[in-house]
Protein backbone atom coordinates (compact mmCIF):
# COMPACT_ATOMS: atom_id res chain seq x y z
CA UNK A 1 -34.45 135.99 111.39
CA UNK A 2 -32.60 138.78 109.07
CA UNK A 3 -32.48 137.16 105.81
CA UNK A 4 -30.55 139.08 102.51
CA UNK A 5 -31.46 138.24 99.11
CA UNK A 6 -28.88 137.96 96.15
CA UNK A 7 -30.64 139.93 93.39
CA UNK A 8 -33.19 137.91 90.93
CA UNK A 9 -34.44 135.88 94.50
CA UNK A 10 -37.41 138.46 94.83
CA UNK A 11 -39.90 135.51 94.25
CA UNK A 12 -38.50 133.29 97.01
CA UNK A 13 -37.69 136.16 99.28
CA UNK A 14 -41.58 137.57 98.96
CA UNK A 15 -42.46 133.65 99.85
CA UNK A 16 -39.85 133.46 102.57
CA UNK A 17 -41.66 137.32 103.77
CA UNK A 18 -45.03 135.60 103.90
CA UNK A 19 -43.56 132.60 106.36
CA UNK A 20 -42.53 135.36 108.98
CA UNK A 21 -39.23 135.89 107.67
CA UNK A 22 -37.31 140.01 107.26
CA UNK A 23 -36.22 139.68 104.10
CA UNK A 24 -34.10 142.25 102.49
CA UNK A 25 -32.19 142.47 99.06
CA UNK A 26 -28.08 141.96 99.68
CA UNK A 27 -27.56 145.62 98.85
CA UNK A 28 -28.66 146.54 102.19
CA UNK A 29 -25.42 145.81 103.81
CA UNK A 30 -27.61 145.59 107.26
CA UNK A 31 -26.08 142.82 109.77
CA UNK A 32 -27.42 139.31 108.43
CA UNK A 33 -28.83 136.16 110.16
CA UNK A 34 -28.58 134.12 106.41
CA UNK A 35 -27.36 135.02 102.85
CA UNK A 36 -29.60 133.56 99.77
CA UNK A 37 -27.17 133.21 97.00
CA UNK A 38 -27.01 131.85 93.72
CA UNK A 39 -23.85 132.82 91.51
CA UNK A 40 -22.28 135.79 93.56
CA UNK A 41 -21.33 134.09 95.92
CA UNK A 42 -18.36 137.09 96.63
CA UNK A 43 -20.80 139.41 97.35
CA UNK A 44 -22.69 137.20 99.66
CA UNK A 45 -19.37 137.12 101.79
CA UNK A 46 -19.28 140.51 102.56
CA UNK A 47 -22.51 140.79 103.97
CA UNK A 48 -21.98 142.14 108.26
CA UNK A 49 -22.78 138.91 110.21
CA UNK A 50 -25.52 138.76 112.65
CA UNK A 51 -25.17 138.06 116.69
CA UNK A 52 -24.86 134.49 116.00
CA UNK A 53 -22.96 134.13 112.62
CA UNK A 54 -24.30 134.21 109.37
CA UNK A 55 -25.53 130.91 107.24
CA UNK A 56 -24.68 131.03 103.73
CA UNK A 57 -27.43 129.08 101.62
CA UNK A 58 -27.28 128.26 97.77
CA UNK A 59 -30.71 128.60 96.57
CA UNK A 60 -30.34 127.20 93.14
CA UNK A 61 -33.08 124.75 92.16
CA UNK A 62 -34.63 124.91 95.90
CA UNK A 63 -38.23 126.02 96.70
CA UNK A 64 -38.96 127.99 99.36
CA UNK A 65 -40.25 125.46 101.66
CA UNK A 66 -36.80 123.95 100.80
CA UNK A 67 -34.78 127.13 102.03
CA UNK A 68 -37.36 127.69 105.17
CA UNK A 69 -36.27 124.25 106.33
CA UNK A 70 -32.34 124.95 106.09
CA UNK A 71 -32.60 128.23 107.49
CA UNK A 72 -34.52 126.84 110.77
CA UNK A 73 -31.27 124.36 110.97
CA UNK A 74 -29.12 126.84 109.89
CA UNK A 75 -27.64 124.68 107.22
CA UNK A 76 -25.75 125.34 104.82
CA UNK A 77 -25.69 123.97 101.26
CA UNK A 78 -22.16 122.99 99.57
CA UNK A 79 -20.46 125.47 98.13
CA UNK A 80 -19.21 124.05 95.07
């Protein structure tokens, strides 16, 4: 799974690396599987969508383990 990072994520994205995860920061406007956002949430909708859609996950105040376990479901936390 193709997973972009909102900048200041680097921690959780190296943790979400070392669980098997491609992890790569948003600015690499490659096609997506999820979006780890926390305030830019404009950006993170512009991101090219992967063969099956792209989830949208707000990382504020979640652990890694946290966002692992919503990206295997493909949820989604609220947006506002």
């Amino acid at each position: 799974m193709i997973v972009l990072y909102q900048q200041g994520l680097e921690d959780v994205a190296a943790q979400l690396s070392a669980m098997g995860y491609r992890v790569h920061p948003m600015s690499s406007r490659i096609p997506a599987d999820a979006v780890l956002y926390v305030s830019d949430l404009r950006g993170a909708l512009h991101v090219r969508a992967g063969a099956r859609g792209t989830a949208m996950v707000c990382a504020r105040g979640l652990n890694a383990a946290q966002i692992a376990a919503a990206l295997a479901r493909r949820g989604c936390a609220p947006l506002f």
